[in-house]
C-alpha atoms as a PDB file:
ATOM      1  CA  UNK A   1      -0.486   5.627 -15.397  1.00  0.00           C
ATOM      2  CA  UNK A   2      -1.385   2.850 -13.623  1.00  0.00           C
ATOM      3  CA  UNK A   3       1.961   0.677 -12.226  1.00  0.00           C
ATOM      4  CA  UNK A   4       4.646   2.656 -14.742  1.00  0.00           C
ATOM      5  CA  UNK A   5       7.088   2.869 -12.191  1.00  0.00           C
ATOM      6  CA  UNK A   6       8.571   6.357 -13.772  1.00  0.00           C
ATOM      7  CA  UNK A   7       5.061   7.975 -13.271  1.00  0.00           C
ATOM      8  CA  UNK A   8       4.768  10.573 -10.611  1.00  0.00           C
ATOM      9  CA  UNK A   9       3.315   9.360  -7.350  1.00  0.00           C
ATOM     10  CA  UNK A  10       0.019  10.380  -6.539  1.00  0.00           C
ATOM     11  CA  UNK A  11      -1.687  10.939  -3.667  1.00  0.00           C
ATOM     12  CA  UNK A  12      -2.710   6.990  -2.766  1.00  0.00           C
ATOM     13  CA  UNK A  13       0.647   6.610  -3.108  1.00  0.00           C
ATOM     14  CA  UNK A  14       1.573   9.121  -0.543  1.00  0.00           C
ATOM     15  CA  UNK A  15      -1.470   7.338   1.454  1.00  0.00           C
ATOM     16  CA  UNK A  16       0.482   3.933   1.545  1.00  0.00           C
ATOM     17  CA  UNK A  17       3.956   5.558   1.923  1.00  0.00           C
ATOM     18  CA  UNK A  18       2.886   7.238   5.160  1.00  0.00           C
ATOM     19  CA  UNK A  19       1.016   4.049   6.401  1.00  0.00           C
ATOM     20  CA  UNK A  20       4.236   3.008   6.519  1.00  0.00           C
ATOM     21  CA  UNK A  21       5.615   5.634   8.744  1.00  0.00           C
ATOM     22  CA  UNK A  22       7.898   7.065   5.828  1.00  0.00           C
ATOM     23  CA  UNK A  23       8.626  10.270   4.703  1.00  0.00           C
ATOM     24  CA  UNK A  24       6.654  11.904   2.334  1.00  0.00           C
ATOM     25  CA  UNK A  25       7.490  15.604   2.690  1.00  0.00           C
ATOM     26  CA  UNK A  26       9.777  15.354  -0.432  1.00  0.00           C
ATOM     27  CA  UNK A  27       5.715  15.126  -2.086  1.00  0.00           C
ATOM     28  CA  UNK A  28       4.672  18.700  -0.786  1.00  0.00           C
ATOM     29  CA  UNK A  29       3.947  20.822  -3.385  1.00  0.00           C
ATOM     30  CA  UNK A  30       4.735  17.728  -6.401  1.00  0.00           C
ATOM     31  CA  UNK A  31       1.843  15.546  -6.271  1.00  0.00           C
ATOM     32  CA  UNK A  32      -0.201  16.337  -2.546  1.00  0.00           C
ATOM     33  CA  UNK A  33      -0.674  19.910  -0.565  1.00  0.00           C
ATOM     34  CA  UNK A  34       0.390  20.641   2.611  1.00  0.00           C
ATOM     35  CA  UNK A  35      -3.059  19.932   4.379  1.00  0.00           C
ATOM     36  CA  UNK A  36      -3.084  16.813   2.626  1.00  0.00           C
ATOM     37  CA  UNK A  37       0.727  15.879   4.174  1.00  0.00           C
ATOM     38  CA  UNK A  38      -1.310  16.704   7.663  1.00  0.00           C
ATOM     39  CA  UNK A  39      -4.149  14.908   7.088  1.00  0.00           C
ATOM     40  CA  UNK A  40      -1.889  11.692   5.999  1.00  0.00           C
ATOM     41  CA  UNK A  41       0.682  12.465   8.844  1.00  0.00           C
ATOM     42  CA  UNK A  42      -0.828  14.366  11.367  1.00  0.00           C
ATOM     43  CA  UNK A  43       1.824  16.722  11.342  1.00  0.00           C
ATOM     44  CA  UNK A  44       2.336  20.255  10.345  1.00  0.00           C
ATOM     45  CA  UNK A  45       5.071  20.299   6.901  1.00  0.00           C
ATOM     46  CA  UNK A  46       8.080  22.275   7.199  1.00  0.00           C
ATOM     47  CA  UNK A  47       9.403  23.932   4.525  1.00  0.00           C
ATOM     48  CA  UNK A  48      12.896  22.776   4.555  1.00  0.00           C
ATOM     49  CA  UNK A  49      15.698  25.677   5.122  1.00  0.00           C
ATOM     50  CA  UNK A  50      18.799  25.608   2.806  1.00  0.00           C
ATOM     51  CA  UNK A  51      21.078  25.187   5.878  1.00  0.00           C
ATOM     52  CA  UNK A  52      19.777  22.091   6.591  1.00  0.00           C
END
């Protein structure tokens, strides 16, 4: 996998992505859990509604 660009993000990825202070909910339940989305964020995920 390595640096293919088209390779599914894993979780160091979602690491660096919320050192940055961006959003990685869209990565719930693809590559990381939702305790891991806490642990990285230190926020709860919320499953998105369809209304929003």
């Amino acid at each position: 996998m390595g640096n293919n660009p088209f390779s599914a993000p894993s979780i160091e990825d979602a690491k660096l992505y919320a050192s940055w202070e961006l959003d990685i909910s869209y990565m719930v339940n693809w590559c990381i859990t939702p305790e891991q989305y806490k642990e990285l964020t230190g926020k709860d995920y919320q499953v998105p509604t369809e209304n929003e």
